[in-house]
C-alpha atoms as a PDB file:
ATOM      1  CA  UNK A   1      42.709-103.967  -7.688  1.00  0.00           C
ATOM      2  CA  UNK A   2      44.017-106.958  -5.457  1.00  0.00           C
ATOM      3  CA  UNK A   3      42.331-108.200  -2.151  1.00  0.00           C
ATOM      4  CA  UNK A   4      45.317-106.951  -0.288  1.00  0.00           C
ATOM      5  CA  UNK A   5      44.362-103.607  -1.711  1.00  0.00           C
ATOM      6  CA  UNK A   6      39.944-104.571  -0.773  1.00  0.00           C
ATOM      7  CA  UNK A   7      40.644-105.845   2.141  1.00  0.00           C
ATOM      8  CA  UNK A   8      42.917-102.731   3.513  1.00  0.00           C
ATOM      9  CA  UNK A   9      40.429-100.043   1.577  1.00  0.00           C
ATOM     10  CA  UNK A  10      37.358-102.225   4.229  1.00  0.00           C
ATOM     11  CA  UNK A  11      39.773-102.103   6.901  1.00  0.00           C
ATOM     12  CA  UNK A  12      39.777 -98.361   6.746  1.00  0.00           C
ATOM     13  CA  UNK A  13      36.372 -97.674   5.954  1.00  0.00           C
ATOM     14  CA  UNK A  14      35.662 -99.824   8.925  1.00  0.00           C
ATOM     15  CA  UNK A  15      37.973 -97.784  11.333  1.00  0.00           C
ATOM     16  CA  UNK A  16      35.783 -94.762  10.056  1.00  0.00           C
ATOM     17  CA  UNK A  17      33.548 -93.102  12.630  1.00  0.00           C
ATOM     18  CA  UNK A  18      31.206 -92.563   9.734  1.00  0.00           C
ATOM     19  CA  UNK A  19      30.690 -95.885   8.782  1.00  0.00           C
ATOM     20  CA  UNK A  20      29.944 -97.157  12.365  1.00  0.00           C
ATOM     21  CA  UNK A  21      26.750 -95.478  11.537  1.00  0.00           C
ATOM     22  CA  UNK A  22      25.928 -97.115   8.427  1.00  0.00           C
ATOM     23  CA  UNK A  23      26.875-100.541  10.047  1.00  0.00           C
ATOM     24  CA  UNK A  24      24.495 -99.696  13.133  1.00  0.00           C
ATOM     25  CA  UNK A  25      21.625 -98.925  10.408  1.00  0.00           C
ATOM     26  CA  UNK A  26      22.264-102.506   8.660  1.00  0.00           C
ATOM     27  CA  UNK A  27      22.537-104.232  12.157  1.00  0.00           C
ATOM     28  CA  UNK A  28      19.186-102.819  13.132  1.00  0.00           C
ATOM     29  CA  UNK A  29      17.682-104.362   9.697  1.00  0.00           C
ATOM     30  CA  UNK A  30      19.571-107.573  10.398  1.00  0.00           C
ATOM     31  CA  UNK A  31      22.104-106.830   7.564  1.00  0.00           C
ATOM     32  CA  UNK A  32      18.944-107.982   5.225  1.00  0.00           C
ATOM     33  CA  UNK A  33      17.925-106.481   1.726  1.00  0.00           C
ATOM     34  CA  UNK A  34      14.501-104.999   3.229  1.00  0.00           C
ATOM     35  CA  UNK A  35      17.206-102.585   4.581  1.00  0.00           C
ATOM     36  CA  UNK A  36      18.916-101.232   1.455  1.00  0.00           C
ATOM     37  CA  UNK A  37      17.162 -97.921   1.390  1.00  0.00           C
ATOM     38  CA  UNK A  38      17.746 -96.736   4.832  1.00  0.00           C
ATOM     39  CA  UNK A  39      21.387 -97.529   4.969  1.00  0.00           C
ATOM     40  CA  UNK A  40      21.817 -95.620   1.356  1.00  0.00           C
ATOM     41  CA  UNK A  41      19.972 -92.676   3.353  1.00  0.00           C
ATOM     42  CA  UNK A  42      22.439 -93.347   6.592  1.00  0.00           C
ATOM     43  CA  UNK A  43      25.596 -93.277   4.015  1.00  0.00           C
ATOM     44  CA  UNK A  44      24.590 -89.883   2.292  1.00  0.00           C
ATOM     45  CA  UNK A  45      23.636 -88.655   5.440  1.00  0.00           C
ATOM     46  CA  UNK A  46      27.191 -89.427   7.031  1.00  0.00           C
ATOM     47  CA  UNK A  47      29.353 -88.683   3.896  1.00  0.00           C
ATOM     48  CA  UNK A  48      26.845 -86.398   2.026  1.00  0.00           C
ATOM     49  CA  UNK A  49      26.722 -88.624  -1.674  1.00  0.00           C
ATOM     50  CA  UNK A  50      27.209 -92.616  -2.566  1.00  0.00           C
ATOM     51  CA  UNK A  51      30.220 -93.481  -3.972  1.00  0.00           C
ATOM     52  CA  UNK A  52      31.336 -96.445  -5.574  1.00  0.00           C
ATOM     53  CA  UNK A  53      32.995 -97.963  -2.881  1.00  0.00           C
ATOM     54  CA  UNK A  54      29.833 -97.516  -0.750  1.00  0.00           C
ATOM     55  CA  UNK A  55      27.681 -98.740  -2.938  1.00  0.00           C
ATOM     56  CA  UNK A  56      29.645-102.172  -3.435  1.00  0.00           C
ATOM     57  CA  UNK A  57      30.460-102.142   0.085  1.00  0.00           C
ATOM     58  CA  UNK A  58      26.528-102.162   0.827  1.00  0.00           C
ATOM     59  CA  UNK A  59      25.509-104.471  -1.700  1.00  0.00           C
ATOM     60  CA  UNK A  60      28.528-107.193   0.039  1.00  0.00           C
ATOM     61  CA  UNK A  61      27.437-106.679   3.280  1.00  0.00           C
ATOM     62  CA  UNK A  62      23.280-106.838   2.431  1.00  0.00           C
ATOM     63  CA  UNK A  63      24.264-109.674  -0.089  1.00  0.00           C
ATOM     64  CA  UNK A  64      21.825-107.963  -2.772  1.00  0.00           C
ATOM     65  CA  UNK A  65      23.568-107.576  -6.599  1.00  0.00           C
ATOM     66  CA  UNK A  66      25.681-104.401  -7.211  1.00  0.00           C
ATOM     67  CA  UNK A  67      23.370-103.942  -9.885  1.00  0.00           C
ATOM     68  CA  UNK A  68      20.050-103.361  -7.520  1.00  0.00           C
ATOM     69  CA  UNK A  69      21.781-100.947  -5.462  1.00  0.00           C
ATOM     70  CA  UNK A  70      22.775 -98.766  -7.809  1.00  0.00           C
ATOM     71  CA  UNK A  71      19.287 -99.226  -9.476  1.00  0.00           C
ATOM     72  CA  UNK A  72      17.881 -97.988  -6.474  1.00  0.00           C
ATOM     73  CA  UNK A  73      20.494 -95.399  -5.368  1.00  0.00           C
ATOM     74  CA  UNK A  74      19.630 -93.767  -9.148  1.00  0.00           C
ATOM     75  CA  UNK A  75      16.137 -94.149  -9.072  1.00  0.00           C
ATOM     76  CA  UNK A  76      15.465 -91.896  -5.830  1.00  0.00           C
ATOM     77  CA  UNK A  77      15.701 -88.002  -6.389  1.00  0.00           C
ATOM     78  CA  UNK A  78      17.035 -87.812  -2.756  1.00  0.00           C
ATOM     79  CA  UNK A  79      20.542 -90.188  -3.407  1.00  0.00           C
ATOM     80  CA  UNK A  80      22.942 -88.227  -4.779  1.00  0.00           C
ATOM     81  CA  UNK A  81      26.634 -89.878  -6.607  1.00  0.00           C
ATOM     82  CA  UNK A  82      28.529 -86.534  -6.329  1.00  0.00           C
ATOM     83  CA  UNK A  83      29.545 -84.590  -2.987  1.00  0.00           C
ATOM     84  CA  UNK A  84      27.257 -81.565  -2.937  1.00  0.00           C
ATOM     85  CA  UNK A  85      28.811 -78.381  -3.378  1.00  0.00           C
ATOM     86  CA  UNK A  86      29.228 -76.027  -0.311  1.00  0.00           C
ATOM     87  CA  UNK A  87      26.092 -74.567  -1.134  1.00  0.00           C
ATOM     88  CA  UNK A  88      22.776 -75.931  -2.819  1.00  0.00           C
ATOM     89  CA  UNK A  89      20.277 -74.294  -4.822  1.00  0.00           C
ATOM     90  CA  UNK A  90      17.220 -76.340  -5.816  1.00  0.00           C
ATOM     91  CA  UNK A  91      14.728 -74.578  -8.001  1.00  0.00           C
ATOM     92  CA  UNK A  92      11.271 -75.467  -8.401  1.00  0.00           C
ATOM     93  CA  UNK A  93      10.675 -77.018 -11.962  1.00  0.00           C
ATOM     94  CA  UNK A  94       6.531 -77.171 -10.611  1.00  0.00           C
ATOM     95  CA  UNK A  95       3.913 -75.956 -12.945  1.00  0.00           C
ATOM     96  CA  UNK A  96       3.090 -72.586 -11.227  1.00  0.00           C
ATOM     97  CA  UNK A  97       7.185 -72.099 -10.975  1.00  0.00           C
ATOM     98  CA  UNK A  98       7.527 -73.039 -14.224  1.00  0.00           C
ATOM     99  CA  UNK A  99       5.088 -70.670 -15.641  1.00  0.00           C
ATOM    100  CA  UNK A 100       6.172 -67.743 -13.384  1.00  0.00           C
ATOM    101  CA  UNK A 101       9.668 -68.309 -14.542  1.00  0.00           C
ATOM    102  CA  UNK A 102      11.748 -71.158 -12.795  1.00  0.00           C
ATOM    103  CA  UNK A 103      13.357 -72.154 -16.211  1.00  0.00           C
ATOM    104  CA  UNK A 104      15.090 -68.940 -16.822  1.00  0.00           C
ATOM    105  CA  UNK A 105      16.069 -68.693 -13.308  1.00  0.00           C
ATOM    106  CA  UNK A 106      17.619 -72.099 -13.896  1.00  0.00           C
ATOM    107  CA  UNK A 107      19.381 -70.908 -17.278  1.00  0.00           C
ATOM    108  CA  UNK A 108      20.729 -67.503 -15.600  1.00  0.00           C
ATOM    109  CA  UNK A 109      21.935 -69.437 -12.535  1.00  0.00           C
ATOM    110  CA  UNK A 110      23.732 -72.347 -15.019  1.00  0.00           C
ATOM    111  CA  UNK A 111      25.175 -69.343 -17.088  1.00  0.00           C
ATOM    112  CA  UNK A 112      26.482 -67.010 -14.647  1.00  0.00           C
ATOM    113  CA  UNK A 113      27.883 -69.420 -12.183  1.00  0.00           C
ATOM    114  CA  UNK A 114      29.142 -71.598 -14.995  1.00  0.00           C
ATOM    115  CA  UNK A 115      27.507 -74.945 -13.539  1.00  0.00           C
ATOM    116  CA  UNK A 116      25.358 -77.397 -15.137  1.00  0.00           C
ATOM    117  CA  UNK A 117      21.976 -77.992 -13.763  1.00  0.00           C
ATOM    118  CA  UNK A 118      22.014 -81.472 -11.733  1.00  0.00           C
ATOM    119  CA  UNK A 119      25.557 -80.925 -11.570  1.00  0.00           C
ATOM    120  CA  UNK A 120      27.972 -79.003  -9.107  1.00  0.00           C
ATOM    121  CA  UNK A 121      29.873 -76.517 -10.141  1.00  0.00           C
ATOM    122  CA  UNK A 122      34.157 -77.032 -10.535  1.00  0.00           C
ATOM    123  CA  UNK A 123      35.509 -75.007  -7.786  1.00  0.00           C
ATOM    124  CA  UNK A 124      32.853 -77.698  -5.768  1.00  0.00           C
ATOM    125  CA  UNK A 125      31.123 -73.699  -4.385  1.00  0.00           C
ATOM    126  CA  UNK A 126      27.219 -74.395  -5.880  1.00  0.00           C
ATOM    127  CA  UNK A 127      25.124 -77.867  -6.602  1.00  0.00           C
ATOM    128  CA  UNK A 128      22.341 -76.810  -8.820  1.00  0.00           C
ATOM    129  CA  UNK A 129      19.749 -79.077  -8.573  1.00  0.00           C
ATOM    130  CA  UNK A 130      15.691 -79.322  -9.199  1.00  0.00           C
ATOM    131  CA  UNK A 131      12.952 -80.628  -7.672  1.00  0.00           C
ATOM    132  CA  UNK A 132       9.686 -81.522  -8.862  1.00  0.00           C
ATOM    133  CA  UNK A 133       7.444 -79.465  -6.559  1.00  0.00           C
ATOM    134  CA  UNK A 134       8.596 -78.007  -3.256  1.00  0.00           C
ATOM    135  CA  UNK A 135       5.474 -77.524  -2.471  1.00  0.00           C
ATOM    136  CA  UNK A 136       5.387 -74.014  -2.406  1.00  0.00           C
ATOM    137  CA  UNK A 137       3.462 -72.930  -5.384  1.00  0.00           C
ATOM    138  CA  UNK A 138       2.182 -69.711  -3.579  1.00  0.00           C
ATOM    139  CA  UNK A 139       5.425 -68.388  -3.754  1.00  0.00           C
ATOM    140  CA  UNK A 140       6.447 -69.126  -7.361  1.00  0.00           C
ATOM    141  CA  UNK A 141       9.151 -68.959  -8.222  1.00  0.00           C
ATOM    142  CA  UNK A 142      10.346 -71.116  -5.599  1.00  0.00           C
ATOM    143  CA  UNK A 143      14.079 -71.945  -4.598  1.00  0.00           C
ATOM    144  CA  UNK A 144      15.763 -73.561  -1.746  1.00  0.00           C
ATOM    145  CA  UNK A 145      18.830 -72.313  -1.233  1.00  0.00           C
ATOM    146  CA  UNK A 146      21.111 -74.142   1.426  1.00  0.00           C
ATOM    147  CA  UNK A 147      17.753 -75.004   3.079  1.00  0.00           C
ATOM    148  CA  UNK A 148      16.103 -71.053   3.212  1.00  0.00           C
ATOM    149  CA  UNK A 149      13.181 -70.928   0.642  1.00  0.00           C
ATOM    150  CA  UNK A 150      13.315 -67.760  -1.507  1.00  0.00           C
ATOM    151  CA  UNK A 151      10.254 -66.842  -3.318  1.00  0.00           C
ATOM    152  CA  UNK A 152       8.736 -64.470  -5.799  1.00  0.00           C
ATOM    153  CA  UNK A 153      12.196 -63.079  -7.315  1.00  0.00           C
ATOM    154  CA  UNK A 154      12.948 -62.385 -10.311  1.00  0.00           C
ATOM    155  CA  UNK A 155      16.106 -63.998 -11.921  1.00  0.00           C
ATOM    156  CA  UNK A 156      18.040 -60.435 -11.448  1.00  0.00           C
ATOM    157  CA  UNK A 157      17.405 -60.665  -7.857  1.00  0.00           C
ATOM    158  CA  UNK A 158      18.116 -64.660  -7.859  1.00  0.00           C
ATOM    159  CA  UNK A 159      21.104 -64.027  -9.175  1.00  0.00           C
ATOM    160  CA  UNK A 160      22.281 -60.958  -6.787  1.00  0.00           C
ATOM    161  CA  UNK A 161      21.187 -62.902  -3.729  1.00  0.00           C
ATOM    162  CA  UNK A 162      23.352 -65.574  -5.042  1.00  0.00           C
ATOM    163  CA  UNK A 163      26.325 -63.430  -5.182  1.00  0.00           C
ATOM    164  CA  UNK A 164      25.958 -62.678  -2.096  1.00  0.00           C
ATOM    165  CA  UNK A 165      25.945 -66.220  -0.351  1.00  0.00           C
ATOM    166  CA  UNK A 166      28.511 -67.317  -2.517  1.00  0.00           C
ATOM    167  CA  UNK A 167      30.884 -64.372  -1.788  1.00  0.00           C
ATOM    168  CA  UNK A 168      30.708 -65.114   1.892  1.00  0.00           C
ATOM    169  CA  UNK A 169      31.823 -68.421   1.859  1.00  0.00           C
END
């Protein structure tokens, strides 16, 4: 890539509405490293993921290495590298999810939507994704789909819910 090319891909970015509000979150931090992880939240809050060209842009503009932002940008569950699909599902991998059945519902979902987990699917309709705990354990199984919480189904009734906010999008 040449700096003709750099220089008119920052241009760009630049003229971006989007990216007015990444530069406002490193101007309030003084454009200093202490301000990495809030501007990687202001990016994937104004273009939903981190891409590449983010990321480098960032680490330029914070002078921190490449290398440390996309340590941290990988470390954090939150940061994603992939634009989300138009829907999310997140199931609980918690201990009382677990046990109640949140890893079948996780293999049915993969299966019958043909998407990995941690991945989104091709046609960019579903982002299957985990979490930890969601801190619902009263209501294992526990999902989040595009930000409802659905607990206490089975994987049949996952999976027919599922259908049904997929087919109306």
């Amino acid at each position: 890539m040449s700096a003709k090319t750099d220089v008119m891909e920052a241009s760009e970015q630049k003229a971006d509405p989007r990216w007015r509000s990444v530069e406002k979150t490193m101007r309030q931090h003084g454009y200093h490293a202490n301000g990495l992880i809030e501007t990687l939240h202001a990016v994937q809050e104004a273009y939903g993921c981190l891409d590449e060209e983010a990321l480098r842009r960032i680490a330029a503009e914070l002078r921190v290495a490449l290398s440390h932002v996309y340590g941290v940008a990988t470390f954090y569950n939150y940061f994603t590298m992939a634009p989300p699909g138009r829907h999310t599902c997140v199931v609980c991998m918690g201990t009382a999810c677990y046990i109640k059945g949140a890893g079948e519902i996780m293999e049915r979902i993969s299966k019958e939507f043909n998407v990995a987990p941690e991945e989104t699917s091709d046609d960019g309709n579903l982002s299957l994704l985990s979490a930890r705990c969601i801190g619902c354990c009263g209501q294992a199984p526990a999902l989040v789909v595009d930000g409802e919480i659905w607990g206490g189904l089975s994987a049949d009734e996952v999976i027919e819910r599922l259908r049904r906010v997929l087919n109306d999008a």
